[in-house]
Protein backbone atom coordinates (compact mmCIF):
# COMPACT_ATOMS: atom_id res chain seq x y z
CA UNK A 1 -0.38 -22.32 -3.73
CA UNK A 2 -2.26 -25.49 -2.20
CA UNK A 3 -1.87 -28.56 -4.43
CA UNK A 4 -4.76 -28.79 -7.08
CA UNK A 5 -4.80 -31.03 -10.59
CA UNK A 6 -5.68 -29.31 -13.97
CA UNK A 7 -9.16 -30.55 -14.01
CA UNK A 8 -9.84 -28.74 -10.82
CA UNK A 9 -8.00 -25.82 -11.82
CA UNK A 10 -10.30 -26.05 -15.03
CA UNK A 11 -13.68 -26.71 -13.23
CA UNK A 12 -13.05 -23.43 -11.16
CA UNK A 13 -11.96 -21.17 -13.42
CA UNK A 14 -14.79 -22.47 -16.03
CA UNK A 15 -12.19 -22.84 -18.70
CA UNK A 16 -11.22 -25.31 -21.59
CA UNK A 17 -8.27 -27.63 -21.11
CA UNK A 18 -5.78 -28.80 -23.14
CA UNK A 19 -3.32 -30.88 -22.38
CA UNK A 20 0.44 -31.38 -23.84
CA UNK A 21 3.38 -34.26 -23.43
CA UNK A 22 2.63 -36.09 -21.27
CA UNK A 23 0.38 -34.26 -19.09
CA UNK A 24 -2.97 -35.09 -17.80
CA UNK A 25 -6.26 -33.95 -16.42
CA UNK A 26 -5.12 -35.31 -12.87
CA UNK A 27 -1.85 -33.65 -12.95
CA UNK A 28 -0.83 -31.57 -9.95
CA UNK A 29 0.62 -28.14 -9.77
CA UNK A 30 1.62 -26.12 -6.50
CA UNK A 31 3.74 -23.57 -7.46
CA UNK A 32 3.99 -19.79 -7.91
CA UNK A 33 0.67 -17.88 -10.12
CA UNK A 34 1.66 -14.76 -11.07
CA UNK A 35 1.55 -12.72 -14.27
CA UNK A 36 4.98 -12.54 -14.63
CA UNK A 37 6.63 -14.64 -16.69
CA UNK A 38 9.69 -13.58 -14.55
CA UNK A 39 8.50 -14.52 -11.39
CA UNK A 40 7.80 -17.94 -12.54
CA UNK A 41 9.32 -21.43 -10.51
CA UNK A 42 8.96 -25.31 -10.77
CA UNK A 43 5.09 -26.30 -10.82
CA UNK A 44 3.67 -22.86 -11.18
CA UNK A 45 0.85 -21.75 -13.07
CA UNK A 46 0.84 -18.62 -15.34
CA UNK A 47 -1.40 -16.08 -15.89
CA UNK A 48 -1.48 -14.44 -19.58
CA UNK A 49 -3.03 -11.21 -19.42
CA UNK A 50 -3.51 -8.63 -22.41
CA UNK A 51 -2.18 -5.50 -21.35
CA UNK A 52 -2.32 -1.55 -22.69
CA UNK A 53 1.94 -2.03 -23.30
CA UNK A 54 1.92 -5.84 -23.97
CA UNK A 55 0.32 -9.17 -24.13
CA UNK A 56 0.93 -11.78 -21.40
CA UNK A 57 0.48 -14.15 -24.49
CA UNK A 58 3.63 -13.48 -25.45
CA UNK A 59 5.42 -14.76 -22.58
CA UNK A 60 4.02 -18.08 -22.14
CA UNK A 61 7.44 -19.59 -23.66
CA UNK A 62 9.57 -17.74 -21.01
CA UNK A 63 7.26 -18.53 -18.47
CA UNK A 64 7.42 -22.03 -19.57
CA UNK A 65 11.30 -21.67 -19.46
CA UNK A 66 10.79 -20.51 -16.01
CA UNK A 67 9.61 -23.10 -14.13
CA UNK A 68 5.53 -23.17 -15.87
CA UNK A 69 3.59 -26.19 -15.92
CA UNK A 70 0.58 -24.58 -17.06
CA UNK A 71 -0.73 -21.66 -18.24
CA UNK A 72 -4.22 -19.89 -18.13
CA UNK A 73 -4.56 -18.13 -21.41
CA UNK A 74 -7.50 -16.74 -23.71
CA UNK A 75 -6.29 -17.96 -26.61
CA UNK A 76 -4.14 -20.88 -27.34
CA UNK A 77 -0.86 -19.67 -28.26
CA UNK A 78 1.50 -22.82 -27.59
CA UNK A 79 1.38 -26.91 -27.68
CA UNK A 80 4.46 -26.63 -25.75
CA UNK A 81 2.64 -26.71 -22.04
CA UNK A 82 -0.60 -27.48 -20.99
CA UNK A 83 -3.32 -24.81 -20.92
CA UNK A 84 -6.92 -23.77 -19.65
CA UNK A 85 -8.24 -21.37 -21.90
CA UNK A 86 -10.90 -19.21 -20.21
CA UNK A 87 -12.81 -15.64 -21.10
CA UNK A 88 -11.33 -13.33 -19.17
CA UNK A 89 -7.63 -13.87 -17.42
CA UNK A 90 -8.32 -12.07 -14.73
CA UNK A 91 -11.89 -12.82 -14.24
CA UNK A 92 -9.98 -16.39 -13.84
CA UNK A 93 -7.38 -15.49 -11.44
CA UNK A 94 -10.03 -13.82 -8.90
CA UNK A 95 -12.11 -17.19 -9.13
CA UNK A 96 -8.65 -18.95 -8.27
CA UNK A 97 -7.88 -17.31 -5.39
CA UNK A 98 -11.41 -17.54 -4.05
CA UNK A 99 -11.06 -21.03 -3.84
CA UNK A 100 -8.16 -21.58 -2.95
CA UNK A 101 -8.85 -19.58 0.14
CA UNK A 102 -11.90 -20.88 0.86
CA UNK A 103 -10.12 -24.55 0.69
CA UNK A 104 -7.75 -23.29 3.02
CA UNK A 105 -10.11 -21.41 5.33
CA UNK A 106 -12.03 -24.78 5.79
CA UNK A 107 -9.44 -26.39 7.28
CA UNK A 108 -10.04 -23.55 10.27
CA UNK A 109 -7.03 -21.95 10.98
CA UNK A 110 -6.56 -19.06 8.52
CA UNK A 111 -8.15 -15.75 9.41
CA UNK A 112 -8.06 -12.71 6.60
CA UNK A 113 -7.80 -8.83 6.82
CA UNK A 114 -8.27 -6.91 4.56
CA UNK A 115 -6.94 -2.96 4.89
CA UNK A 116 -8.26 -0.36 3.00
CA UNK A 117 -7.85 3.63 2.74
CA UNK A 118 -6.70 6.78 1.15
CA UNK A 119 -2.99 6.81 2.50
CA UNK A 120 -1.07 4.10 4.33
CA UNK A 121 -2.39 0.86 3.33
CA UNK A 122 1.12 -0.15 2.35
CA UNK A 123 2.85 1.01 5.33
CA UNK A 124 -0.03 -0.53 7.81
CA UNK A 125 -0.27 -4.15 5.75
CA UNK A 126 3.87 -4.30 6.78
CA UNK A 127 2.94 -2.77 10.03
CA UNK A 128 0.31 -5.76 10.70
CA UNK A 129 2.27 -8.87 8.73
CA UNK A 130 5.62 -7.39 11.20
CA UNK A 131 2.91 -8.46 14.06
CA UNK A 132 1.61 -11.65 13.25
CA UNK A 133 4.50 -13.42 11.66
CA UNK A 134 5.76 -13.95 14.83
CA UNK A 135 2.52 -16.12 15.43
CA UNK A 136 2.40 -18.19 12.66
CA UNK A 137 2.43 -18.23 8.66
CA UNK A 138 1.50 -15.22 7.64
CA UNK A 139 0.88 -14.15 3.60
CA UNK A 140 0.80 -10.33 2.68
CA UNK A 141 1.38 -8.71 -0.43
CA UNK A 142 4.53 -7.77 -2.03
CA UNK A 143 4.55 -3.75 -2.73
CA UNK A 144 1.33 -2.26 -3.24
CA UNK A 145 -0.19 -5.59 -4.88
CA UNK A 146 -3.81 -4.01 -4.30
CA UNK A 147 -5.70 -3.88 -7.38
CA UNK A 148 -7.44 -6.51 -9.47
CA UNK A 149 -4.33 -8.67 -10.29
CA UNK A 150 -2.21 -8.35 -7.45
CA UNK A 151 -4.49 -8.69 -4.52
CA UNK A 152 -5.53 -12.38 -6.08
CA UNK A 153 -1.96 -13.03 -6.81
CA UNK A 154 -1.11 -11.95 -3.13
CA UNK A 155 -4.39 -14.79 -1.49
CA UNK A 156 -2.78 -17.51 -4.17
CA UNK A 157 0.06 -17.59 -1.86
CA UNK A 158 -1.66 -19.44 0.86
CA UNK A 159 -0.87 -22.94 1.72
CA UNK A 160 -2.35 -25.13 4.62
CA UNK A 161 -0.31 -24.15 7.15
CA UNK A 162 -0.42 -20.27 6.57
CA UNK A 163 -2.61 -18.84 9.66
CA UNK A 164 -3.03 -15.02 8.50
CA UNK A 165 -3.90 -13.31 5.15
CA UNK A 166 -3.44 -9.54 5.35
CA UNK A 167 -5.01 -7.84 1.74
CA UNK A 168 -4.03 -4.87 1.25
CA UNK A 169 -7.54 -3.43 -1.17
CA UNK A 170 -7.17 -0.03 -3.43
CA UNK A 171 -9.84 1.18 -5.10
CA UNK A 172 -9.69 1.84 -9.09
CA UNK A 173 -13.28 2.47 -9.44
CA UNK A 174 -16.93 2.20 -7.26
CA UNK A 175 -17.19 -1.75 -6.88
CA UNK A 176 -13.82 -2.36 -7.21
CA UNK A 177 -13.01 -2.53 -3.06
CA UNK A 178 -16.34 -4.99 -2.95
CA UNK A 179 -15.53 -7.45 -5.80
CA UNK A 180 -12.03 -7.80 -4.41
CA UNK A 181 -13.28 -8.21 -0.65
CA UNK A 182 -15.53 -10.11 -2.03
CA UNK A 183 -13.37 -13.02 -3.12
CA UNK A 184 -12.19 -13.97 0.49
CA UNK A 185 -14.66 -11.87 2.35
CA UNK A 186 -12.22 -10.98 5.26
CA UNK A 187 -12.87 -11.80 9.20
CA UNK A 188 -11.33 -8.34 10.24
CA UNK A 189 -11.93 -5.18 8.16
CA UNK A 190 -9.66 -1.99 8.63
CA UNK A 191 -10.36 1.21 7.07
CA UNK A 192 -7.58 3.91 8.09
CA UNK A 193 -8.69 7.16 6.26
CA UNK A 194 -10.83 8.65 3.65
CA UNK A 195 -9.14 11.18 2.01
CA UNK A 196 -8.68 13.10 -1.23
CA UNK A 197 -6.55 10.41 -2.92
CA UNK A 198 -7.71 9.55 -5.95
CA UNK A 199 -10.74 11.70 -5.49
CA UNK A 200 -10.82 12.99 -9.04
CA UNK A 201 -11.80 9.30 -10.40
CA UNK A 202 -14.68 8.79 -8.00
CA UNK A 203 -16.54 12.27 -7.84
CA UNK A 204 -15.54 13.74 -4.76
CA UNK A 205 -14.53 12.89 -1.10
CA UNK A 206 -17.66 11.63 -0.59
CA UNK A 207 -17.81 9.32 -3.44
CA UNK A 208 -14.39 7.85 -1.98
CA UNK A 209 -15.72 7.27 1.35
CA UNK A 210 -18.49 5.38 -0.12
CA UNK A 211 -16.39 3.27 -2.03
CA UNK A 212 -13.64 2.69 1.25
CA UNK A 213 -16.68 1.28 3.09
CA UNK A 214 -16.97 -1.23 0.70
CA UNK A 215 -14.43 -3.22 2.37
CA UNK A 216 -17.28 -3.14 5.73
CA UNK A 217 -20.37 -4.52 3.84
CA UNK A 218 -17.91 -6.98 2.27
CA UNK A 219 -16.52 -8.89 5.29
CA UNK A 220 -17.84 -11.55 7.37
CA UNK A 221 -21.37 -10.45 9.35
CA UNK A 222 -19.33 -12.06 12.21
CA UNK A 223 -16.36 -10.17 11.72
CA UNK A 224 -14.63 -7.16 13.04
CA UNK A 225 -14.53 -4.01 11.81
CA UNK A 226 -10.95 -1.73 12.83
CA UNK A 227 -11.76 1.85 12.38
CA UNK A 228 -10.32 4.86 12.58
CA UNK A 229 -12.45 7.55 14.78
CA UNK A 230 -10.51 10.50 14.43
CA UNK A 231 -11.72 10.04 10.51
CA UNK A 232 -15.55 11.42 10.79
CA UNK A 233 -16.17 9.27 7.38
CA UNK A 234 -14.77 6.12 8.35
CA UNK A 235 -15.96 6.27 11.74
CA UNK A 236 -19.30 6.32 10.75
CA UNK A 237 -18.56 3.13 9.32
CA UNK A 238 -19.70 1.76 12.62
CA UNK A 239 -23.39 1.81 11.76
CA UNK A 240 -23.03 -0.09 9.01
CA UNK A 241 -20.71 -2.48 10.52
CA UNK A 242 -22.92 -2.47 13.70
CA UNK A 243 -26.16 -3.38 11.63
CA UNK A 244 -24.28 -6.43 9.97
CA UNK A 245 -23.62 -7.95 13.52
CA UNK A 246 -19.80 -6.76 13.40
CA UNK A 247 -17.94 -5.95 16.70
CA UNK A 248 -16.69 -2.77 15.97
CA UNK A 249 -12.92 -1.21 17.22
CA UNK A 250 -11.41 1.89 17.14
CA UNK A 251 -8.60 3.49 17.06
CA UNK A 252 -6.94 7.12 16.71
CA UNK A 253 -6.15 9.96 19.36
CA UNK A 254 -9.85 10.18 20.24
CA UNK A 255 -10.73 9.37 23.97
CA UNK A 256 -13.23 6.89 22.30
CA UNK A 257 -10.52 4.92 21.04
CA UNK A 258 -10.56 1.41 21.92
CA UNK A 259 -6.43 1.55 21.23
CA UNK A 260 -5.61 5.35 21.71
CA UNK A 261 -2.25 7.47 21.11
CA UNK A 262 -1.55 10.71 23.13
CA UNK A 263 2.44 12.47 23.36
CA UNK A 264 3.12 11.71 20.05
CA UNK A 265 6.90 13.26 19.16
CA UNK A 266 8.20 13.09 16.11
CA UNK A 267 12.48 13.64 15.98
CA UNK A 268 15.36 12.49 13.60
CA UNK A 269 15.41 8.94 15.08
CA UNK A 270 11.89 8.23 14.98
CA UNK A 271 8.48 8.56 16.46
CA UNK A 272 6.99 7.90 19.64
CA UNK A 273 3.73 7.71 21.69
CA UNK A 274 1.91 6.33 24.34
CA UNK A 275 -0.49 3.95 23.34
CA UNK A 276 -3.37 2.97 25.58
CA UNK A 277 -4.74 -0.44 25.27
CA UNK A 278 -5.51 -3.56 27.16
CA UNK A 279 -6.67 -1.58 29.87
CA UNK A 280 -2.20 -0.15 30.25
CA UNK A 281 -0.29 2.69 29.07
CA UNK A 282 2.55 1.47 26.69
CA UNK A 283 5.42 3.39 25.31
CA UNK A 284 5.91 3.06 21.22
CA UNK A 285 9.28 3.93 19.92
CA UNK A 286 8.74 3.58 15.70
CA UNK A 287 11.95 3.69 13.84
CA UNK A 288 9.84 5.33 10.94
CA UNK A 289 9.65 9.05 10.58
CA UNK A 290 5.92 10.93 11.12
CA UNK A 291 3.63 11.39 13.06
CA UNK A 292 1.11 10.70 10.35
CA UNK A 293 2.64 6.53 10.97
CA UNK A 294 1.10 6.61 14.37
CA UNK A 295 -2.38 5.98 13.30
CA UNK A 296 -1.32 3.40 10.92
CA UNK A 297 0.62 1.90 13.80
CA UNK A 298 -2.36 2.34 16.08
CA UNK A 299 -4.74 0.50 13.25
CA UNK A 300 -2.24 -2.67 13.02
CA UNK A 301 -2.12 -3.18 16.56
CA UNK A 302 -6.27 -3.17 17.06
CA UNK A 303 -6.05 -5.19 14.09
CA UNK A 304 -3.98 -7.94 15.81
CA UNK A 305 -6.09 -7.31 18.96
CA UNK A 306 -8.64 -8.69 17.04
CA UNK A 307 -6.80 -11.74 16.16
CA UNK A 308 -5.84 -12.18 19.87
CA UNK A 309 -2.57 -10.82 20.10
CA UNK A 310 -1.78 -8.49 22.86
CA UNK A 311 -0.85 -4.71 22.37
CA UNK A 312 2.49 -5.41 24.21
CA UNK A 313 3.63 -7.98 22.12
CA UNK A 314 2.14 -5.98 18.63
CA UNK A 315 4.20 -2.52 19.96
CA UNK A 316 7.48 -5.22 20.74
CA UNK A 317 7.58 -6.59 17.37
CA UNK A 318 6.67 -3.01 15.50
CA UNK A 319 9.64 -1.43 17.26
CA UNK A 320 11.65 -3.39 15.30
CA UNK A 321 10.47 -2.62 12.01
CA UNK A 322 13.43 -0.10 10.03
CA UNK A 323 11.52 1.28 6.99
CA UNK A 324 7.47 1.06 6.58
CA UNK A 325 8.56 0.15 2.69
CA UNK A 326 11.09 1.16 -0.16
CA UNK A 327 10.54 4.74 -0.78
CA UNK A 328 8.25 5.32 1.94
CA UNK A 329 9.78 8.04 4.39
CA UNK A 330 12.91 5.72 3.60
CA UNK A 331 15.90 7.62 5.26
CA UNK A 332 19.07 7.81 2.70
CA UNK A 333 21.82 9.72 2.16
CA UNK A 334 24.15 10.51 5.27
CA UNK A 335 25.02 12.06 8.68
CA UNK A 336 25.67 15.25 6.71
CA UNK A 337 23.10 15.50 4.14
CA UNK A 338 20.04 13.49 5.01
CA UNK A 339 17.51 12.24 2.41
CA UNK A 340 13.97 11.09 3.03
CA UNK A 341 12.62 9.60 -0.05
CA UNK A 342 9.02 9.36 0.25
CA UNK A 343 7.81 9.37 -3.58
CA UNK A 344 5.91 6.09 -4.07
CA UNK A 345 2.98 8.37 -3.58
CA UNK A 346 1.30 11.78 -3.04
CA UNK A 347 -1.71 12.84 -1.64
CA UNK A 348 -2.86 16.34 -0.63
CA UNK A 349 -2.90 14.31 2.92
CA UNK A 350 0.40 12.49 2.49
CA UNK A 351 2.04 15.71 1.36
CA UNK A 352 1.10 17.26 3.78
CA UNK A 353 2.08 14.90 6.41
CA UNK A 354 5.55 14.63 5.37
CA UNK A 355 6.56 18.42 5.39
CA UNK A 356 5.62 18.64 8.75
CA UNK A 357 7.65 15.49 9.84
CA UNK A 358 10.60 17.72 7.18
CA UNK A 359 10.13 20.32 10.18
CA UNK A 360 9.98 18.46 12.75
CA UNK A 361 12.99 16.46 12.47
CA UNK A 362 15.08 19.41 11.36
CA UNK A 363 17.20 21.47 14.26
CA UNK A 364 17.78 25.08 14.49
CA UNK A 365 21.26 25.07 12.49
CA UNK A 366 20.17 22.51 9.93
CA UNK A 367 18.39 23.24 6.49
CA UNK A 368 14.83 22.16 5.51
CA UNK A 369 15.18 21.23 1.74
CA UNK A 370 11.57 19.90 0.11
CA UNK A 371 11.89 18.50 -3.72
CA UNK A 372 8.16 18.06 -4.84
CA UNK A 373 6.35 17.04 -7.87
CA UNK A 374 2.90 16.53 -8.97
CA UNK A 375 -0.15 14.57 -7.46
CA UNK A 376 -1.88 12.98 -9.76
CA UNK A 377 -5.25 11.81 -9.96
CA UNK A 378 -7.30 14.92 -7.98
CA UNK A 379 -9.24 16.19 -10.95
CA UNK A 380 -10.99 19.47 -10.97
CA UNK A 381 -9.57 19.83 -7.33
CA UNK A 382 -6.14 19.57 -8.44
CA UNK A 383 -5.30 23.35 -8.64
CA UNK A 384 -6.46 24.25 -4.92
CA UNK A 385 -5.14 20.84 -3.73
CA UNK A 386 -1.37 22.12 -5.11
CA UNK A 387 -2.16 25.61 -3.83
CA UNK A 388 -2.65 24.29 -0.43
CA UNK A 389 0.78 22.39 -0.31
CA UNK A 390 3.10 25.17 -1.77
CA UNK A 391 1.19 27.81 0.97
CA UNK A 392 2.02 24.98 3.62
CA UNK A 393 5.38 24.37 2.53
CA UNK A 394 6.25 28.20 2.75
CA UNK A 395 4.64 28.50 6.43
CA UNK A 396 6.79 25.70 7.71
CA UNK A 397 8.82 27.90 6.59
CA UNK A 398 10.71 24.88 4.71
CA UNK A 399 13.74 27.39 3.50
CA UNK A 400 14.53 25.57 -0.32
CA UNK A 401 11.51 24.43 -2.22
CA UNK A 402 12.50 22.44 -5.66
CA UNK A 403 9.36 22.12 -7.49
CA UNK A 404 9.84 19.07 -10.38
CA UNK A 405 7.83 18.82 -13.43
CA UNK A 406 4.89 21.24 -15.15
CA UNK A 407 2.30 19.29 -13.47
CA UNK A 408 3.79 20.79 -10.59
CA UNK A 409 4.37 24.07 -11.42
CA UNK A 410 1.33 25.63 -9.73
CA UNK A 411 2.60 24.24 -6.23
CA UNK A 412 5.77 26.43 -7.00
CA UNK A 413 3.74 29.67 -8.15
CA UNK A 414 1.49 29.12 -5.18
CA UNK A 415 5.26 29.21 -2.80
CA UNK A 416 6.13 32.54 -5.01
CA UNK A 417 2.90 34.03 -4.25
CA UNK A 418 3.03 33.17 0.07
CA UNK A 419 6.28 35.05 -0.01
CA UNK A 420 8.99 32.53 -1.23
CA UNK A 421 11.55 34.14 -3.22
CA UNK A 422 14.85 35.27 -3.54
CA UNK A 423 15.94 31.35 -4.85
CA UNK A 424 13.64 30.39 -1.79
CA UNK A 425 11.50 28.34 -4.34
CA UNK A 426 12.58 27.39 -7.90
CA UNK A 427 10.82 25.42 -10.60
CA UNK A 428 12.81 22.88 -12.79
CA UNK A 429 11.60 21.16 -16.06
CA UNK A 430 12.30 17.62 -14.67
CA UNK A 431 14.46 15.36 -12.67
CA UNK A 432 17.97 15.77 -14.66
CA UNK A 433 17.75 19.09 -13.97
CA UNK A 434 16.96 18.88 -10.40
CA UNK A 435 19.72 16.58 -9.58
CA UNK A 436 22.34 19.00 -11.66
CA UNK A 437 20.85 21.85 -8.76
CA UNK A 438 20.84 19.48 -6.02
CA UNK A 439 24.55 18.01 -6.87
CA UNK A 440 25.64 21.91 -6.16
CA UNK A 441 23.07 23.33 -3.96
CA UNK A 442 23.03 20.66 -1.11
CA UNK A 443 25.10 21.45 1.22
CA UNK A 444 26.03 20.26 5.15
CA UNK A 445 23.23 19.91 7.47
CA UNK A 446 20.30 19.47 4.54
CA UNK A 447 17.30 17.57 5.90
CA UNK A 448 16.24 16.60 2.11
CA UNK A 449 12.68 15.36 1.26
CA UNK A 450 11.46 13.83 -1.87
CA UNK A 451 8.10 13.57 -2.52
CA UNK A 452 5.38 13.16 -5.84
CA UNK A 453 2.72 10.93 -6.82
CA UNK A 454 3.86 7.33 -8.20
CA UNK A 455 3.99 8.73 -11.88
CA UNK A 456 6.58 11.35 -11.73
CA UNK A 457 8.82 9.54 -10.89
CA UNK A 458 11.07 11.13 -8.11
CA UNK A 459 11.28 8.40 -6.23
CA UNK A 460 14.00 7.94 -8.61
CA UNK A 461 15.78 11.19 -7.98
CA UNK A 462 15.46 10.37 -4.16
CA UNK A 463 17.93 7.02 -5.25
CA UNK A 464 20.28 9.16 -6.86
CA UNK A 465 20.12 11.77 -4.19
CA UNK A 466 20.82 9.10 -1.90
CA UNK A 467 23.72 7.28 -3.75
CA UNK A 468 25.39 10.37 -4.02
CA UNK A 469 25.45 11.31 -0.66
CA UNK A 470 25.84 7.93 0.91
């Protein structure tokens, strides 16, 4: 963080000081915010926030113990370090990281995007940072640091010399994607898809798409808006963008594409396409597996067009990216028995996305193996949405389907029902006794993928899956 005294740090966050030792209102810190206590370091500032599982109040000491100078709290808790007591915690931390960007904005070099969608934020905010670190300091979240604590946590990491902030925005609620934009208000806006992730909490698809073009009305009338036209929802974006006074970019496999993909290929040592920009045809050879990483590779490199760096140099540095992120499409396991561990997070989309890259990437003498669990958070679509996948799964005619979990169990009955039987599909209580099957099961020439919402938890499995064939 930029260098700011107490008082200041008080005067924005509209809190309460109180000062310990020998501390004093014109005493600077510049280190690390965060809300974990863990993550603390010499001069940083920490964040107590109540929580469902535990109170951040708690951990002032061992934040202190850390490396903590001061501590924004809503209750006093400790005359061992100096704090600002304030309302709301996080109300305080988004007020932070406003100004502290704006400070840091003044000085006229930093430029902000902000990336929104239903799948691939992650994997397009490492695509992007991949691109523009190689142009100067560049600040992007750690993870999926997208919500109300992490995205602020992520802008607090700006100094005067960084020159790009790329914030990744998720959306817990209608408003949220606004509020958050709202605290840096970005120069270029990306919006990759509108799907039926988290569709359940807003209403329907529709209610999602309204609440991913948040991010448009949000960013800077002089901006740039990056969006994806083979999306109908998000590319009618553009009018809104348009009537703002935003230049407007697109991307996808449409012929209207200001940065286009045709030949895409997906095989077992990557993904390729020709990408049309700048007026050439350039090759893309991606390290990371599916097709469905082509359009977030096409969005990161309009993105950085924006920013004035040239689709040659954005597809040079992107070939050398390994793995989008830790368990996304993250290869494991070995020459024998390959693992793909894709279970950060599932989507009807997502899901779908990775069983055909399974297929793809699988030869004639080799054996599709797909372990799925649950996704969450689809609400009265959930049945059909599972339906969908297990009738896909059998028609890619993916030849063992492990189905993890009871949430998950209509995916597998769905598989039984298209015609998979015969210990084609089975249904297991939970991971344990998936990896017992898999230890035995797996056998020479298994293309493996893992793959379930966040919260079941099989990203796990993939680790052991891939540890024991490694």
């Amino acid at each position: 963080m930029i260098a700011l005294s107490f008082a200041e740090i008080a005067s924005i966050t509209g809190g309460d000081l109180h000062l310990a030792g020998s501390d004093a209102a014109e005493t600077v810190v510049d280190g690390v915010v965060d809300t974990d206590s863990r993550n603390m370091s010499q001069s940083g500032i920490f964040v107590a926030k109540p929580g469902a599982e535990t109170d951040g109040h708690r951990f002032v000491g061992a934040a202190v113990a850390n490396g903590a100078r001061l501590a924004i709290v809503e209750h006093m808790v400790d005359d061992a370090v100096s704090q600002i007591v304030v309302a709301d915690v996080v109300e305080a931390l988004g007020a932070l990281a406003s100004a502290v960007v704006a400070r840091v904005r003044e000085g006229g070099m930093l430029k902000i995007v902000g990336i929104t969608g239903s799948n691939g934020k992650t994997t397009t905010k490492n695509f992007l940072a991949r691109i523009l670190q190689d142009d100067g300091e560049t600040v992007s979240p750690i993870n999926s640091y997208n919500n109300e604590v992490g995205a602020p946590v992520t802008m607090l990491r700006v100094t005067e010399n960084t020159k790009y902030l790329v914030s990744e925005f998720g959306a817990a609620a209608p408003g949220s994607i606004a509020k958050l934009a709202g605290l840096v208000e970005p120069d270029v806006a990306v919006v990759l898809m509108v799907g039926m992730a988290h569709a359940g909490g807003f209403g329907g698809i529709e209610a999602t798409a309204k609440a991913k073009a948040e991010l448009v009305t949000a960013s800077r009338a002089d901006g740039t808006a990056v969006l994806n036209v083979d999306d109908p929802r998000v590319a009618a974006m553009a009018d809104a963008a348009e009537s703002r006074g935003m230049t407007v970019l697109g991307f996808g496999q449409s012929e209207t594409a200001t940065v286009r993909a045709s030949d895409v290929q997906v095989a077992a040592d990557g993904t390729r396409a020709t990408i049309t920009a700048d007026g050439r045809d350039l090759p893309l050879h991606l390290k990371v597996l599916g097709a469905h990483h082509i359009s977030n590779a096409l969005a990161a490199i309009t993105a950085a067009g924006a920013l004035g760096v040239s689709a040659a140099d954005a597809i040079a540095r992107l070939e050398t990216v390994e793995v989008a992120e830790r368990w996304r499409m993250q290869p494991m396991g070995n020459d024998r028995v390959r693992i793909i561990n894709d279970a950060y997070n599932a989507s009807p989309d997502s899901m779908a996305a990775a069983l055909r890259t399974l297929a793809q990437i699988t030869g004639p003498e080799e054996r599709t193996v797909a372990v799925l669990g649950a996704m969450s958070e689809l609400g009265e679509t959930a049945g059909e949405e599972h339906d969908r996948i297990g009738l896909l799964a059998v028609r890619l005619n993916i030849r063992r389907i492990v189905v993890v979990g009871p949430e998950a169990r209509r995916l597998y009955l769905s598989a039984v029902g298209e015609g998979s039987w015969d210990s084609e599909a089975i249904h297991l209580p939970d991971q344990d006794a998936a990896f017992e099957y898999l230890k035995t099961e797996l056998r020479d020439g298994d293309r493996v993928l893992v793959k379930s919402s966040n919260s079941v938890g099989l990203r796990h499995l993939g680790d052991r899956l891939g540890e024991l064939f490694s």
